[in-house]
N, C-alpha and C. Protein backbone atom coordinates (compact mmCIF):
# COMPACT_ATOMS: atom_id res chain seq x y z
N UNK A 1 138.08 104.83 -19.32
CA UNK A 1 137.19 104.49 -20.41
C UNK A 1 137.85 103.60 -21.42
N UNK A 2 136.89 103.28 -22.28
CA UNK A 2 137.61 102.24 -23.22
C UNK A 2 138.95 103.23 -24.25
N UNK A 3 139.74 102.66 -25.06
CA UNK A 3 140.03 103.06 -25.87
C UNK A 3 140.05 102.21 -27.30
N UNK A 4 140.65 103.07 -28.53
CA UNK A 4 140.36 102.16 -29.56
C UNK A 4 141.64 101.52 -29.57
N UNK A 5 142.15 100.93 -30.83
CA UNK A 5 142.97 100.26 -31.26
C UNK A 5 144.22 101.18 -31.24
N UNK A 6 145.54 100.53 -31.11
CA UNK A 6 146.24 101.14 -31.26
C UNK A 6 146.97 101.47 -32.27
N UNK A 7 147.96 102.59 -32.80
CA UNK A 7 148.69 102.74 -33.89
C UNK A 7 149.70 101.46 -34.40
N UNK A 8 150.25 100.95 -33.41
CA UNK A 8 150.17 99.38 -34.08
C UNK A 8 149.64 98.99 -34.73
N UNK A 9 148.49 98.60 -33.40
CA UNK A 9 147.47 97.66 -34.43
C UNK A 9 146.30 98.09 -35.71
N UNK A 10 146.72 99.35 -35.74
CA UNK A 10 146.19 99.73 -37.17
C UNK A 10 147.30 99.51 -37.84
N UNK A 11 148.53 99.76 -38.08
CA UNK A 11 149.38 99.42 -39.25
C UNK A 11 149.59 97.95 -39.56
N UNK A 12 149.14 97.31 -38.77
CA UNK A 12 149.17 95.69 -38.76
C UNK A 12 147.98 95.33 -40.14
N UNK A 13 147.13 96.19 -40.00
CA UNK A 13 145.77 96.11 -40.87
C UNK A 13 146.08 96.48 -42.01
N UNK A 14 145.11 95.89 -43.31
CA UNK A 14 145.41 95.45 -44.57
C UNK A 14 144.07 96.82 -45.30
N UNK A 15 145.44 97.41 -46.36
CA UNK A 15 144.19 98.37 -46.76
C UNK A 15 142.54 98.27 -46.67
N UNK A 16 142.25 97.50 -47.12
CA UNK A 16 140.63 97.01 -47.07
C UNK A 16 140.08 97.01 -45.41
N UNK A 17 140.57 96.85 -44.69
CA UNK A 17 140.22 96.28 -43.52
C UNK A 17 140.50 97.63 -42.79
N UNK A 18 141.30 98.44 -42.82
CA UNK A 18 141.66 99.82 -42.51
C UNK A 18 140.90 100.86 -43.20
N UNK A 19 140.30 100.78 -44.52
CA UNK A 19 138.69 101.30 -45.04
C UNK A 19 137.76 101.05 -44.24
N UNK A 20 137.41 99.55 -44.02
CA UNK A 20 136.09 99.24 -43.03
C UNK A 20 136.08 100.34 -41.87
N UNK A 21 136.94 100.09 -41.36
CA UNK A 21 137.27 100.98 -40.46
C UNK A 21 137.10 102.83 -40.43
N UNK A 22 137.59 103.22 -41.25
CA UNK A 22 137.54 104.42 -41.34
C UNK A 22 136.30 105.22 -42.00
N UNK A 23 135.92 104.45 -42.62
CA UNK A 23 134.34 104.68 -43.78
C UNK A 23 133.40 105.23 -42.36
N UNK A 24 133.40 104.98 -41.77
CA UNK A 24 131.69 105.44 -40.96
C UNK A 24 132.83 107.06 -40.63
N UNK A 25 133.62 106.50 -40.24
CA UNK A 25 133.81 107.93 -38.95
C UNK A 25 134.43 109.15 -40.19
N UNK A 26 134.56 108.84 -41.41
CA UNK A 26 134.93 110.05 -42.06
C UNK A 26 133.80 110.60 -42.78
N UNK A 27 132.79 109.54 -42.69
CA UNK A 27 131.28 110.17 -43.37
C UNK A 27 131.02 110.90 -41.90
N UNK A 28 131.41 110.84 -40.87
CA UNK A 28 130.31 111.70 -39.95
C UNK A 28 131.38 113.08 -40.01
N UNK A 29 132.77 112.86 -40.52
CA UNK A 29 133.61 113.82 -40.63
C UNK A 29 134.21 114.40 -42.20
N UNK A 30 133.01 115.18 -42.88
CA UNK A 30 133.53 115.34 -44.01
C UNK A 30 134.87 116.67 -44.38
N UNK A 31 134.87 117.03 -43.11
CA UNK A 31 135.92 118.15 -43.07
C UNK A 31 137.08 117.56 -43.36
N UNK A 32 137.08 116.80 -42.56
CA UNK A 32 138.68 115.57 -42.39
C UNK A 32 138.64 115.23 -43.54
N UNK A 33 137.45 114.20 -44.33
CA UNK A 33 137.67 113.76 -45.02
C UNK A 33 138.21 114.50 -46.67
N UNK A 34 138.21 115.31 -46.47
CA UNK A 34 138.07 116.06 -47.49
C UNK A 34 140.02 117.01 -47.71
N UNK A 35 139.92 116.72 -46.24
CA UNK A 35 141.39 117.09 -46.12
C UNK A 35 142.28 116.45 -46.55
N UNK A 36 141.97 114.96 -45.97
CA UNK A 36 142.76 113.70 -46.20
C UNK A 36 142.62 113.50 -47.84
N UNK A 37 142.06 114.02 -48.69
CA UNK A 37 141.49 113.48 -49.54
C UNK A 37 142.27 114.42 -50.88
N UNK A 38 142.49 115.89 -50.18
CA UNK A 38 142.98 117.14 -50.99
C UNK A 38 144.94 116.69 -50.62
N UNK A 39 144.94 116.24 -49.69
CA UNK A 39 146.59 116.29 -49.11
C UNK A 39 147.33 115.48 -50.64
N UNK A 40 148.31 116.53 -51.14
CA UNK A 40 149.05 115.76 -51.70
C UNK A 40 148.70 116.22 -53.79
N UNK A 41 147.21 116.42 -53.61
CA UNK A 41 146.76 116.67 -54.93
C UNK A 41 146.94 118.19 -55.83
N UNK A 42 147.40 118.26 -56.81
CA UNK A 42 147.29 119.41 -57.37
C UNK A 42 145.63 120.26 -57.63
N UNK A 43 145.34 119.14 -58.13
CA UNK A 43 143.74 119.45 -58.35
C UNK A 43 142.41 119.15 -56.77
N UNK A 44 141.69 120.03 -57.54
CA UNK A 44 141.00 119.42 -55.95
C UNK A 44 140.22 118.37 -55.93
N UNK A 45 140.07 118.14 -56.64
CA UNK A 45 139.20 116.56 -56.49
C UNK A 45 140.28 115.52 -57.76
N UNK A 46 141.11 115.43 -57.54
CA UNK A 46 142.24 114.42 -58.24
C UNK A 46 142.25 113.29 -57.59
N UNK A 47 142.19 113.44 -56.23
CA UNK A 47 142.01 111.89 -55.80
C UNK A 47 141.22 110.93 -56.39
N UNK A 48 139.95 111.22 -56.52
CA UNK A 48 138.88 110.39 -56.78
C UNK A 48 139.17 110.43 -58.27
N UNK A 49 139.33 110.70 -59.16
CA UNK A 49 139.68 110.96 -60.93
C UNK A 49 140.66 109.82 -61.25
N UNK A 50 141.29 109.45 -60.27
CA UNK A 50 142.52 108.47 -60.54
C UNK A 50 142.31 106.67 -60.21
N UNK A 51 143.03 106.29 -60.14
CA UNK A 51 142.69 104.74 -60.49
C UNK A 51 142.44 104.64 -58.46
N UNK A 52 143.03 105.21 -57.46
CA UNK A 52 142.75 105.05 -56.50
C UNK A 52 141.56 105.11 -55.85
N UNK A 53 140.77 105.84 -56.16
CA UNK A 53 139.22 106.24 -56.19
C UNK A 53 139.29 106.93 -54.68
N UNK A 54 137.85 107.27 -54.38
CA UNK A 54 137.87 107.88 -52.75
C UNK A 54 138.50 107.16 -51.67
N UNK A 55 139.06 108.34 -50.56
CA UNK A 55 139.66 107.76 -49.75
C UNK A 55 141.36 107.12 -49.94
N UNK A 56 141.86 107.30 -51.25
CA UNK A 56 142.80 106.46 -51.52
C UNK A 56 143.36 105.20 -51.61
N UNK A 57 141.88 104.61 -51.62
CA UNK A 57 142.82 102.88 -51.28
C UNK A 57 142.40 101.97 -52.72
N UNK A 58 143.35 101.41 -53.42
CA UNK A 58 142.52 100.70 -54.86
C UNK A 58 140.99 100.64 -54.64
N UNK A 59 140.44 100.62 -55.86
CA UNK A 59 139.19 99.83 -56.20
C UNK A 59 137.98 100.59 -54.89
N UNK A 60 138.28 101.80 -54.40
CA UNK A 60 137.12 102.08 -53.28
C UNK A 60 136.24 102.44 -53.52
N UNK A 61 136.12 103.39 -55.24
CA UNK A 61 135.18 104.10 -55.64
C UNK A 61 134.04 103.02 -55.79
N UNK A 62 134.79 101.57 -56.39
CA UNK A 62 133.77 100.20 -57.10
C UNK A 62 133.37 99.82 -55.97
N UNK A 63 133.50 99.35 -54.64
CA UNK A 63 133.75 98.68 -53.43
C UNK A 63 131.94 98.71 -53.41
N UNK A 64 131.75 99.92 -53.54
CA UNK A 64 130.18 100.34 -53.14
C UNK A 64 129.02 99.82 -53.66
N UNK A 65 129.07 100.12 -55.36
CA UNK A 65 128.36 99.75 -56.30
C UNK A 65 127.45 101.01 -57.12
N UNK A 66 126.72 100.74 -57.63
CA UNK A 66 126.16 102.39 -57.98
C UNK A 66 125.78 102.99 -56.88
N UNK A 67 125.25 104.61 -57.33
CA UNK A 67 124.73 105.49 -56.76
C UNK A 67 123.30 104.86 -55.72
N UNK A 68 122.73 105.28 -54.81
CA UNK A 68 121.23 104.75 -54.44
C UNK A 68 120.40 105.90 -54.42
N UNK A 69 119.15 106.40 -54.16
CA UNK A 69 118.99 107.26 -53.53
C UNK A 69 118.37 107.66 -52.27
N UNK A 70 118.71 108.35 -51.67
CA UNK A 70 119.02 108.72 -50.17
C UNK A 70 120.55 108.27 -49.76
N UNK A 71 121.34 108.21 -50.37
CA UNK A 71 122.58 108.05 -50.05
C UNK A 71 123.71 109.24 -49.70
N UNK A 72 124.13 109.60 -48.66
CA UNK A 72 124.67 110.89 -48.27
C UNK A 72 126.06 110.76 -49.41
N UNK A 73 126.14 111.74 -49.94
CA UNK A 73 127.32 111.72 -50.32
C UNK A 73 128.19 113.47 -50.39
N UNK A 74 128.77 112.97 -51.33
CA UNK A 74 129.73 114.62 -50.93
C UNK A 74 129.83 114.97 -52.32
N UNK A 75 129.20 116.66 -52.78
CA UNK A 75 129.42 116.90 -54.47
C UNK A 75 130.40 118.13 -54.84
N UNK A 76 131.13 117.99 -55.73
CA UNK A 76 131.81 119.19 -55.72
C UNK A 76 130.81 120.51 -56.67
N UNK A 77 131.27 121.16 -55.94
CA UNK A 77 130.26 122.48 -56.48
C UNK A 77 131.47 123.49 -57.46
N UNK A 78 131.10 123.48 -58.49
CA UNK A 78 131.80 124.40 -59.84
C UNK A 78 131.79 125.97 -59.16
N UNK A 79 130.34 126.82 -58.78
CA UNK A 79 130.54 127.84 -58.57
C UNK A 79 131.41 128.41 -57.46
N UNK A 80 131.25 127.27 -56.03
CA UNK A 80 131.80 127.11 -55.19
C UNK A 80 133.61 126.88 -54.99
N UNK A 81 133.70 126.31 -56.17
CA UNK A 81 135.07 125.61 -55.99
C UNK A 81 135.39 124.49 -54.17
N UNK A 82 133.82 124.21 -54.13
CA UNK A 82 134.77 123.62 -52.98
C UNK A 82 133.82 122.22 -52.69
N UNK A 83 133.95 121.07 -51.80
CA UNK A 83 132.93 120.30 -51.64
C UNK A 83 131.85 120.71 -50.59
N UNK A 84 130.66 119.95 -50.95
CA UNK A 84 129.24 120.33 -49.65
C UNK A 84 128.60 119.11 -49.91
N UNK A 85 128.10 118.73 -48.44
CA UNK A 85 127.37 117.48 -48.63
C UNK A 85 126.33 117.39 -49.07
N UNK A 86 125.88 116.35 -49.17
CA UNK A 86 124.66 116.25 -50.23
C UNK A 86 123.77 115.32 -49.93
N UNK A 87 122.98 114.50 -50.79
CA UNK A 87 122.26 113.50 -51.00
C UNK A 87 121.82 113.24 -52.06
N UNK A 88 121.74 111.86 -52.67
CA UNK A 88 121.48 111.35 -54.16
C UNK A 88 119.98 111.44 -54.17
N UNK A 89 119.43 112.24 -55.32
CA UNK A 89 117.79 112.43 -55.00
C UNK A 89 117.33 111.26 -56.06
N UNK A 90 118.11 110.87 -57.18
CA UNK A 90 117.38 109.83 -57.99
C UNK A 90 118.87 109.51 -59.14
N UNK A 91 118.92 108.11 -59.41
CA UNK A 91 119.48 107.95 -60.47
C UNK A 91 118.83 107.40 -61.84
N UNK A 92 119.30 108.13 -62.82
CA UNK A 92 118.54 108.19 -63.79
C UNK A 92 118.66 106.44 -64.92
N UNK A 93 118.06 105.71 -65.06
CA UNK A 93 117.95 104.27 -65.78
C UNK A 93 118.05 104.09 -66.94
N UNK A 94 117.57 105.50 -67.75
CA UNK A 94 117.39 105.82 -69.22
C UNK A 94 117.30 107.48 -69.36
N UNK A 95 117.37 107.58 -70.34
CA UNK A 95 117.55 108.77 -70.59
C UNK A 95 116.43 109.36 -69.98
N UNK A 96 116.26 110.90 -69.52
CA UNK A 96 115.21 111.51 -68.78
C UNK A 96 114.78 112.82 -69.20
N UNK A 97 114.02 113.26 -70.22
CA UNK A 97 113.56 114.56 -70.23
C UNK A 97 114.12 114.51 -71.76
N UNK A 98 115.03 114.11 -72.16
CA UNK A 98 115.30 113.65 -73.51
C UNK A 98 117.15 114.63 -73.94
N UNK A 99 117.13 114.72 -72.49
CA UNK A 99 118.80 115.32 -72.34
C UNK A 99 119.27 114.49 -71.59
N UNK A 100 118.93 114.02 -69.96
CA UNK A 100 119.90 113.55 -69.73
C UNK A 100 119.76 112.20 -69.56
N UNK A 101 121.56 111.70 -69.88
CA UNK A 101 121.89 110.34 -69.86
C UNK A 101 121.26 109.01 -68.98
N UNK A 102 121.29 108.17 -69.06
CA UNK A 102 120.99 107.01 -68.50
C UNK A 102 122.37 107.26 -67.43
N UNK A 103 122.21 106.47 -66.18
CA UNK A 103 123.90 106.14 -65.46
C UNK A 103 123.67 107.59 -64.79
N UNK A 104 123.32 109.07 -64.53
CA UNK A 104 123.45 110.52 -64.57
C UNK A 104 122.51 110.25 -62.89
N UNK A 105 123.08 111.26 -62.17
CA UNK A 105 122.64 111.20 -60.82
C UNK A 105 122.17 112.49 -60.38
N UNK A 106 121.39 112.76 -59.95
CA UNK A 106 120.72 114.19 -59.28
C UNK A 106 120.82 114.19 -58.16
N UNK A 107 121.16 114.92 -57.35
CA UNK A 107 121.73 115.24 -56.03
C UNK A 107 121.23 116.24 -55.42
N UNK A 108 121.21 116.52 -54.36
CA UNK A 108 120.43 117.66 -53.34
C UNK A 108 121.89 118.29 -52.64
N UNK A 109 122.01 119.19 -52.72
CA UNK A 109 123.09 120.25 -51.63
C UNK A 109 122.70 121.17 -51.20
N UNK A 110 123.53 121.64 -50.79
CA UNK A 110 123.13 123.57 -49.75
C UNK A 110 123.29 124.26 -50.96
N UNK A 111 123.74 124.24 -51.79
CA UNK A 111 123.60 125.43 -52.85
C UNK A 111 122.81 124.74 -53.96
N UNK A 112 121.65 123.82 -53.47
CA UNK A 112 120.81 123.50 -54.71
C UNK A 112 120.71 122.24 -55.43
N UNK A 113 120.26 121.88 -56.83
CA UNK A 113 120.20 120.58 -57.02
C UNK A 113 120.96 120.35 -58.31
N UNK A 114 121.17 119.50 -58.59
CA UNK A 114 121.84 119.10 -60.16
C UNK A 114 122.13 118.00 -60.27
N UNK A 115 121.94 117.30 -62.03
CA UNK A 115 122.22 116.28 -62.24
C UNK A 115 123.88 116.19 -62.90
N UNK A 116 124.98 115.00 -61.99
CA UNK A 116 125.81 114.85 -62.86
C UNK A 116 125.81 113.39 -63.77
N UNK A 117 126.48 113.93 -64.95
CA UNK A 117 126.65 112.94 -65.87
C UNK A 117 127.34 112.02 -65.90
N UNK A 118 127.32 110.50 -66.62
CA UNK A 118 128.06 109.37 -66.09
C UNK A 118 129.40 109.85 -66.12
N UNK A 119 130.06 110.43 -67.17
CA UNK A 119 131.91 110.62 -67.48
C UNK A 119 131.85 111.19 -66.21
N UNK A 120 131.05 112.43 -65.45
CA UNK A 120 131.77 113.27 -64.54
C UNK A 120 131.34 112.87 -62.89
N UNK A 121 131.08 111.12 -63.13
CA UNK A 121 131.05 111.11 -61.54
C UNK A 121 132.23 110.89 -60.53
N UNK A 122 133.17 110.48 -61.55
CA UNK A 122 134.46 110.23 -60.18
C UNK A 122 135.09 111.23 -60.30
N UNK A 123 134.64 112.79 -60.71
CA UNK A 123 135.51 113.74 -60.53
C UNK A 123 134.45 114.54 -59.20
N UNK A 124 132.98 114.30 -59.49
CA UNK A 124 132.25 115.65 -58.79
C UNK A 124 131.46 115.17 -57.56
N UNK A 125 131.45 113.68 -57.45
CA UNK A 125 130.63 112.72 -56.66
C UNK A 125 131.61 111.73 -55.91
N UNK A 126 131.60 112.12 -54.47
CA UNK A 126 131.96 110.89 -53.50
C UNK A 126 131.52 110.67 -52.17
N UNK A 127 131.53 109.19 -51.96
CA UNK A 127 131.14 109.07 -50.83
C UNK A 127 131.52 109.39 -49.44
């Protein structure tokens, strides 16, 4: 059968180009990703909080652009202490209900729905 690329020729590859790459197959693998993502951090979602953004590679969190909705993503859950996948149900344009912020994203998970606020998306929201 075929195979992929080799460990070579992935280290030959230039951060960005080694993202392209890895972006589909760690969204169908959020276990991994989540591993790869905790390795190394004190906190559990520190990766994404820092100038590296998801995934670890500069500038990945921006790469994307805002939130959409129907966009799978991954939320960290407070009661949980842990991540569960999700989906973006709406992002908010202006303020909504007369609490929350403009920039603020509502999300769908297995333990329910909630909106996070602009300061707390690169700690509780990734792709």
């Amino acid at each position: 059968g075929a195979t992929g690329p080799s460990l070579a020729q992935l280290d030959e590859l230039n951060d960005l180009e080694l993202l392209v790459l890895l972006r589909p197959l760690l969204r169908k693998r959020p276990t991994l990703r989540a591993a790869l993502l905790a390795e190394g951090d004190a906190a559990p979602y520190g990766a994404s909080a820092g100038p590296m953004g998801p995934v670890g590679f500069p500038g990945a969190s921006g790469m994307q652009g805002p939130w959409q909705p129907g966009e799978r993503c991954l939320v960290w859950s407070n009661s949980a202490q842990r991540w569960c996948d999700g989906e973006v149900v709406q992002v908010a344009k202006e303020l909504v209900d007369g609490k929350i912020p403009g920039g603020s994203v509502e999300v769908s998970f297995e333990l329910g729905r909630k909106w996070i606020a602009p300061q707390d998306l690169a700690k509780a929201l990734r792709r």
